[in-house]
Protein backbone atom coordinates (compact mmCIF):
# COMPACT_ATOMS: atom_id res chain seq x y z
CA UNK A 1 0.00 0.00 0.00
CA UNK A 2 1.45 3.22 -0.76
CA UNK A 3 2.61 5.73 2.18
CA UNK A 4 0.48 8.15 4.05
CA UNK A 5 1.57 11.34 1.68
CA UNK A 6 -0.71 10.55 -0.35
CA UNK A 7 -4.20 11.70 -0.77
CA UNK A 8 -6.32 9.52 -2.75
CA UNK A 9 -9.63 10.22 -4.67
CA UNK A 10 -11.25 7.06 -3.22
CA UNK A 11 -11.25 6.45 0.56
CA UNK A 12 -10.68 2.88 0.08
CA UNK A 13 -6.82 3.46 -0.70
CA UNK A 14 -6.49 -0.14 -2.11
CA UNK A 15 -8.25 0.34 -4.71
CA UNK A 16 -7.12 3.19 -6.32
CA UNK A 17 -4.25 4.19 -8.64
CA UNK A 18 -4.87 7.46 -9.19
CA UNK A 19 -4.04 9.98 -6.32
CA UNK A 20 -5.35 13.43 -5.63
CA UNK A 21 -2.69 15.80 -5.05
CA UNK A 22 -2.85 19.94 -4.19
CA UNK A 23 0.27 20.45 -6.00
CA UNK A 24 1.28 17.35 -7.94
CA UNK A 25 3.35 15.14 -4.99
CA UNK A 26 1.89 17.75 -2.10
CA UNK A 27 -0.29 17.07 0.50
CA UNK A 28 -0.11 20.09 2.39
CA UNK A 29 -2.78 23.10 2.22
CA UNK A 30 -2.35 25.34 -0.77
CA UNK A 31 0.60 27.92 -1.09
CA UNK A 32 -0.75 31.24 -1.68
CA UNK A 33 -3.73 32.81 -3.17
CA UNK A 34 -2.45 31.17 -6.57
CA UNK A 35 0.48 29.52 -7.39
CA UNK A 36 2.95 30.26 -10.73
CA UNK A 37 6.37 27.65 -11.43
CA UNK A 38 8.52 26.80 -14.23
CA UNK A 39 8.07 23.43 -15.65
CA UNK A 40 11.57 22.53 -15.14
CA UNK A 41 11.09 23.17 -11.19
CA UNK A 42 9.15 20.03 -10.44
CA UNK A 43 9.48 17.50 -13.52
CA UNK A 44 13.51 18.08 -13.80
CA UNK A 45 13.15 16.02 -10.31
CA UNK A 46 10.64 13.72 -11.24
CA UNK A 47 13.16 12.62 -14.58
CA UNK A 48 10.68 14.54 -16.48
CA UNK A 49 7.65 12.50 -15.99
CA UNK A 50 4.75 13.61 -14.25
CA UNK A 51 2.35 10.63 -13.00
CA UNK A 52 -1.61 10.48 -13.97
CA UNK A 53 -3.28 12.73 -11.34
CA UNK A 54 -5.46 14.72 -10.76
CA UNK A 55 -6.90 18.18 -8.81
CA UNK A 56 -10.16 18.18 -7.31
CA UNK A 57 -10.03 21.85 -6.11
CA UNK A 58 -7.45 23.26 -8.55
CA UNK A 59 -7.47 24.84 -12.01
CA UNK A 60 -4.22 24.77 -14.12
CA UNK A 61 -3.12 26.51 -16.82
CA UNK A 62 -0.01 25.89 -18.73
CA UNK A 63 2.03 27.52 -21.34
CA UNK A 64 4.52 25.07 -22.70
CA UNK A 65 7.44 26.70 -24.99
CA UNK A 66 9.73 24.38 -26.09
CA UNK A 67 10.19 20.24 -25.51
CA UNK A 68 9.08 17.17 -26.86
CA UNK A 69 5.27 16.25 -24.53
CA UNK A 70 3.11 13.49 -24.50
CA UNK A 71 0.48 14.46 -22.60
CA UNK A 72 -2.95 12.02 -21.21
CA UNK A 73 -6.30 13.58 -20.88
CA UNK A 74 -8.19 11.60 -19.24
CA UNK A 75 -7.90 8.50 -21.05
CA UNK A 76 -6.62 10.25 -24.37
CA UNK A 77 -3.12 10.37 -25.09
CA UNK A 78 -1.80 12.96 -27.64
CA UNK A 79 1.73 14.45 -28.24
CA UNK A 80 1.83 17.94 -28.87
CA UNK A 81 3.82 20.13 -29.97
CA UNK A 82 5.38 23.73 -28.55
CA UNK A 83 4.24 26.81 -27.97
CA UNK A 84 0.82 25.43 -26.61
CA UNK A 85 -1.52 26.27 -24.03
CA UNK A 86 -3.55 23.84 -22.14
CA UNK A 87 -6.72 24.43 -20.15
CA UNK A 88 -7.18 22.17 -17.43
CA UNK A 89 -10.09 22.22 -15.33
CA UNK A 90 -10.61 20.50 -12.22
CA UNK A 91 -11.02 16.72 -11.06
CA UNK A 92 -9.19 15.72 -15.23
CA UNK A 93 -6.96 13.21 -14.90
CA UNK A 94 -3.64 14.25 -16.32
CA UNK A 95 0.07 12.84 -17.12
CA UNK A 96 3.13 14.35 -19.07
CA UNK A 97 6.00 13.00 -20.47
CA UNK A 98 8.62 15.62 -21.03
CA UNK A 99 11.98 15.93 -22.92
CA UNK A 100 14.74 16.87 -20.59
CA UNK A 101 14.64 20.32 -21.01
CA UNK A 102 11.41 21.20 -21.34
CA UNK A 103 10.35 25.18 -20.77
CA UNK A 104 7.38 26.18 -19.57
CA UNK A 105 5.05 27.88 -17.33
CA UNK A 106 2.38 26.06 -14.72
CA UNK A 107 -0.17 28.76 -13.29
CA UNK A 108 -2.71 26.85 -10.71
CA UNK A 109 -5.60 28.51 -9.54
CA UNK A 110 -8.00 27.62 -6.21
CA UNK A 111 -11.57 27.28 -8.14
CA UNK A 112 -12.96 28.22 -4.79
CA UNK A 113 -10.58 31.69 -4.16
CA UNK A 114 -12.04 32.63 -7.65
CA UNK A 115 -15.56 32.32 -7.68
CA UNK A 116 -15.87 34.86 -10.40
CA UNK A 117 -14.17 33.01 -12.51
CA UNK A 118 -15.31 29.61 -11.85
CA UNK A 119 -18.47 29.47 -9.93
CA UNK A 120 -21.58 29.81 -12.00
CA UNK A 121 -23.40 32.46 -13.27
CA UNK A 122 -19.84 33.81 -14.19
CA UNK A 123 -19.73 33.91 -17.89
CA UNK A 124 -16.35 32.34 -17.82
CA UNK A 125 -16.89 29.24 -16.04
CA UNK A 126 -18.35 27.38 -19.15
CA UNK A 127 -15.44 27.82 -20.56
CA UNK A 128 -13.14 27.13 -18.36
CA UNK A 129 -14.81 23.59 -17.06
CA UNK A 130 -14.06 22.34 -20.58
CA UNK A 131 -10.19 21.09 -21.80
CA UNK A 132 -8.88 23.08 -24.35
CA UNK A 133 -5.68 23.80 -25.88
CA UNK A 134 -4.74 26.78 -28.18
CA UNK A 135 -1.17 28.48 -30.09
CA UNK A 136 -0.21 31.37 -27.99
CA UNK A 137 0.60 34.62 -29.37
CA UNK A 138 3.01 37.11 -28.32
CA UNK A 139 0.60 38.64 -26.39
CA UNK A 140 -0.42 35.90 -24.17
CA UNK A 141 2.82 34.96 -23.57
CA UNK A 142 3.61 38.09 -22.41
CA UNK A 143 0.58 37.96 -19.67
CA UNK A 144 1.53 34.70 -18.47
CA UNK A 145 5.23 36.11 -18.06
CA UNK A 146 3.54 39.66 -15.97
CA UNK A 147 1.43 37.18 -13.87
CA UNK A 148 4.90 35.29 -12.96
CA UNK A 149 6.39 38.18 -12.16
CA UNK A 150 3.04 39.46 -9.68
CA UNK A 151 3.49 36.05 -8.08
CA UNK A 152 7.85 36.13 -7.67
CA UNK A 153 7.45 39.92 -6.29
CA UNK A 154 6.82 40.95 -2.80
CA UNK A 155 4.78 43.95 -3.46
CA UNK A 156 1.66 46.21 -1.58
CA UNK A 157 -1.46 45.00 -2.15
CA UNK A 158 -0.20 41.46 -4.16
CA UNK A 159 -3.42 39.69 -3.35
CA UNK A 160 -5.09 42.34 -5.39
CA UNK A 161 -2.32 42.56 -8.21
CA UNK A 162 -2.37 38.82 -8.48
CA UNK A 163 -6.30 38.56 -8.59
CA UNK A 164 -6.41 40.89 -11.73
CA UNK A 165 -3.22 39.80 -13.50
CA UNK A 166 -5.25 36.09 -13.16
CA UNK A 167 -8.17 37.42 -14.29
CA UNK A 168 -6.71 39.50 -16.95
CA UNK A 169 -4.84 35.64 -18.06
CA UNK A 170 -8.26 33.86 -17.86
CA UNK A 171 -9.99 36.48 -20.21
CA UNK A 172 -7.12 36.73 -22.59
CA UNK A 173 -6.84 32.76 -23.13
CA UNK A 174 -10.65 32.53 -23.19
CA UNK A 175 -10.61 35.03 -26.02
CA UNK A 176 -7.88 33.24 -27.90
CA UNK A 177 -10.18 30.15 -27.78
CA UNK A 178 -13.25 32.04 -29.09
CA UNK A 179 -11.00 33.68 -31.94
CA UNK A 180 -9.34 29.96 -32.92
CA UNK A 181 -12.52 27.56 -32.55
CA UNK A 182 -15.72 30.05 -33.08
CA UNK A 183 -16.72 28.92 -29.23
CA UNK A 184 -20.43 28.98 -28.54
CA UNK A 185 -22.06 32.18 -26.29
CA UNK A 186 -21.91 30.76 -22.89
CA UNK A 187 -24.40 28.61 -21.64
CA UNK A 188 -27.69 29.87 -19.53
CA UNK A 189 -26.58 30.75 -16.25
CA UNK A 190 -29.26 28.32 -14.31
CA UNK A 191 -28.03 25.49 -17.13
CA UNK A 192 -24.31 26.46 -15.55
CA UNK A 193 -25.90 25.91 -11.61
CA UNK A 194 -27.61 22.68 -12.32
CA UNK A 195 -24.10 21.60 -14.57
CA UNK A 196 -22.28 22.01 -11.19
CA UNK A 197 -24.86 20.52 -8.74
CA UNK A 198 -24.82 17.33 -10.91
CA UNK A 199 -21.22 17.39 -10.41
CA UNK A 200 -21.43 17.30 -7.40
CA UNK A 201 -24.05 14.80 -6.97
CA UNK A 202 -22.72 12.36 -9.36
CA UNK A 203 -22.61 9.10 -7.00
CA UNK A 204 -25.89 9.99 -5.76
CA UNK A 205 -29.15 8.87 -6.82
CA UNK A 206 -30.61 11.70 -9.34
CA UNK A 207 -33.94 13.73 -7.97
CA UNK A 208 -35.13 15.65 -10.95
CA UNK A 209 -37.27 17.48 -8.48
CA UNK A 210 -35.28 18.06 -6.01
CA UNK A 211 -32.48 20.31 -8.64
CA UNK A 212 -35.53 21.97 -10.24
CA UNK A 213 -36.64 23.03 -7.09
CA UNK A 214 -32.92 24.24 -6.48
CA UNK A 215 -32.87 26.22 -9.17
CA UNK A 216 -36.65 27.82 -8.74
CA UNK A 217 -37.88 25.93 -12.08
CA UNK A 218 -40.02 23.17 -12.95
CA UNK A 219 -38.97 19.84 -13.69
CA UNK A 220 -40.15 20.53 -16.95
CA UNK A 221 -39.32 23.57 -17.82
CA UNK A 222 -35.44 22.68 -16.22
CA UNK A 223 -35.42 19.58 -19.32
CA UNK A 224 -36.63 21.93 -21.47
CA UNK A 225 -33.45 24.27 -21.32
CA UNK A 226 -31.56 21.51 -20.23
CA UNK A 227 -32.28 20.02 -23.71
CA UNK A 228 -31.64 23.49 -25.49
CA UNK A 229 -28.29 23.80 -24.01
CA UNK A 230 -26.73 20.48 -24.06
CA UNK A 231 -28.84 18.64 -26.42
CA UNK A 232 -29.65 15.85 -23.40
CA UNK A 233 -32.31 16.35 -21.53
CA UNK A 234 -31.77 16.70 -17.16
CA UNK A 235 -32.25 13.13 -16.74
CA UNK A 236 -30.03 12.13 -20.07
CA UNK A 237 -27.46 15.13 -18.84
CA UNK A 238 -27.23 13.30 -15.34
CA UNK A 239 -26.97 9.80 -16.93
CA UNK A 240 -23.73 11.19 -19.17
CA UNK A 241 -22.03 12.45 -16.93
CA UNK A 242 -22.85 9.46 -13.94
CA UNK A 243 -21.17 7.28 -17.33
CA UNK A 244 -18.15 9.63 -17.73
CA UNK A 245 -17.51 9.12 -14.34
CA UNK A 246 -17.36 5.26 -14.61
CA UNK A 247 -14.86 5.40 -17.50
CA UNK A 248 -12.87 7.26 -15.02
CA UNK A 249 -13.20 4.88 -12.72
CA UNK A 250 -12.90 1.59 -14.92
CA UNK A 251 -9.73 3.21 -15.95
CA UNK A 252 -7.66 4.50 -13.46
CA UNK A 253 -8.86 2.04 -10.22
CA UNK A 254 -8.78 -1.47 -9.83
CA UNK A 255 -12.54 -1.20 -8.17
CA UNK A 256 -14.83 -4.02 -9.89
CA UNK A 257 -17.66 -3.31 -12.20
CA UNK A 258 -20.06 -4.24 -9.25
CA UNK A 259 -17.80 -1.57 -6.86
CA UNK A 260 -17.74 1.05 -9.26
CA UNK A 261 -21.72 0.82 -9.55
CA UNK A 262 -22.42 0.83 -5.79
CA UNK A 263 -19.84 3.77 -5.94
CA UNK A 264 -22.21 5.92 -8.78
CA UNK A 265 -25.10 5.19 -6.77
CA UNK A 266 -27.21 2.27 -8.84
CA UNK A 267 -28.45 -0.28 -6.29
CA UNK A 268 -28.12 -3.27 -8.77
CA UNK A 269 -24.78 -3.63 -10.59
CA UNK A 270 -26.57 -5.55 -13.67
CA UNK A 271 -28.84 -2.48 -13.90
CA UNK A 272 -25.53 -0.12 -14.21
CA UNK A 273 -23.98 -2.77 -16.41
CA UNK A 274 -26.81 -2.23 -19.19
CA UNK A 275 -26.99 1.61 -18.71
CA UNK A 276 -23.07 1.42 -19.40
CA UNK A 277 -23.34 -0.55 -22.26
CA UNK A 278 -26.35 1.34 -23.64
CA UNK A 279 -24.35 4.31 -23.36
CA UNK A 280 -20.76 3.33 -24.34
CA UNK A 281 -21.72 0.46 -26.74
CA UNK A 282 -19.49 -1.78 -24.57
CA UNK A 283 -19.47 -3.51 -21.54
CA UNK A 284 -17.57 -2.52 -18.52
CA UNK A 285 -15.26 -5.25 -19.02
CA UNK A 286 -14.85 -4.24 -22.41
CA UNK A 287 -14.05 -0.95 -21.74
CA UNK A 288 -11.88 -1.28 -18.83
CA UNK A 289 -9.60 -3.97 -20.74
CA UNK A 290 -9.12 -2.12 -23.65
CA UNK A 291 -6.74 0.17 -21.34
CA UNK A 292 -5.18 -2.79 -19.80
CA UNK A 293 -1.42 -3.11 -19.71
């Protein structure tokens, strides 16, 4: 069993291989209001490799310059090429693979310090819950590099200079994206609270109700825009994201099928079985062994 630094996702620490970190390898509370570090810092120690993971509470950004990087997403694996920017919202399993050498910036942000950025009705945090990567410009290179500097400095009022030079980051990337992939308005605000309640409720049974109610809409009326926003309706939108949960877990834990869903919050584990299958076209099994090594 691995050693008490760790902080794993699932309180059953047998069973998972995929830890939870605050900063990758830390335990500890967070740093600082945010947190800013060169690549090099942490993977020149770790012989450039940096283990899947993942932040429940943490938003990264990172501006990679020059290197070779293979880089998992979840259960995608892509190399990519520098100068690149990669949006990387929380509770995404992640893993790099860099050439010695490797330059970059890692800018890590407290979702809950920066409500206005990530906490619905913002009109960033669409955005910004998705994974994205874009080519950086001069410009944004240049506001990562001023947001370094805010966070290396030791000047009056640095909470408030580092607030703004992150905000002034998140707007400039955002509007990259828009410019490079024609990104959609942002999504109705009460679409945005009910998106992050179901996140939060994903291992629990779903009460269609119960969220409408939340939200001061009918049950109706929430599948309605539900169904206008995301194509699925509330039920369907719960159901997708309970399922892209359990490739999570079929992936990155050795918790069985039936574990996994007792763990999502289905009383029988044939029943979750067929909604996997109707869903993902495979079984469990199937799934989970096509990522066997």
């Amino acid at each position: 069993m691995d050693g008490p630094h760790i902080l794993w996702y699932f309180p059953a620490m047998n069973q998972a291989k995929v830890p939870s970190w605050q900063l990758y390898g830390e335990v500890n509370g967070f740093p600082d209001i945010l947190h800013v570090e060169q690549v090099v810092d942490r993977a020149a120690g770790l012989n450039w490799t940096i283990e899947p993971h993942r932040h429940l509470h943490l938003h990264q950004l990172f501006l990679l310059t020059s290197g070779d990087i293979h880089l998992t997403l979840d259960d995608q694996p892509q190399t990519i090429a520098p100068p690149i920017v990669i949006n990387i919202p929380r509770g995404t399993v992640h893993s790099f693979s860099f050439s010695a050498g490797t330059e970059g910036l890692v800018v890590t942000l407290p979702a809950d310090d920066f409500p206005d950025l990530f906490t619905a009705p913002a009109e960033t945090a669409a955005a910004l819950a998705r994974v994205f990567t874009l080519r950086p410009d001069a410009a944004l290179g240049h506001r990562f590099a001023a947001l370094a500097r805010a966070h290396s400095g030791n000047v009056a009022f640095r909470q408030t200079l580092l607030r703004a030079e992150a905000a002034a980051l998140i707007a400039e990337v955002l509007e990259k994206d828009m410019e490079l992939h024609a990104s959609p308005a942002s999504l109705d605000p009460r679409i945005l609270r009910f998106a992050a309640m179901v996140r939060d409720q994903v291992t629990r049974r779903f009460s269609l109700d119960a969220l409408a109610e939340a939200l001061g809409l009918s049950p109706r009326h929430l599948s309605r825009l539900c169904k206008a926003e995301t194509g699925l309706t509330a039920q369907g939108y719960f159901e997708a994201q309970k399922m892209r949960e359990a490739c999570r877990l079929l992936v990155y834990t050795r918790m069985s099928v039936q574990q996994i869903g007792y763990h999502l919050g289905f009383d029988d584990p044939a029943y979750f079985s067929r909604t996997f299958q109707r869903n993902l076209h495979l079984s469990p099994s199937a799934y989970r062994a096509r990522f066997d090594r």
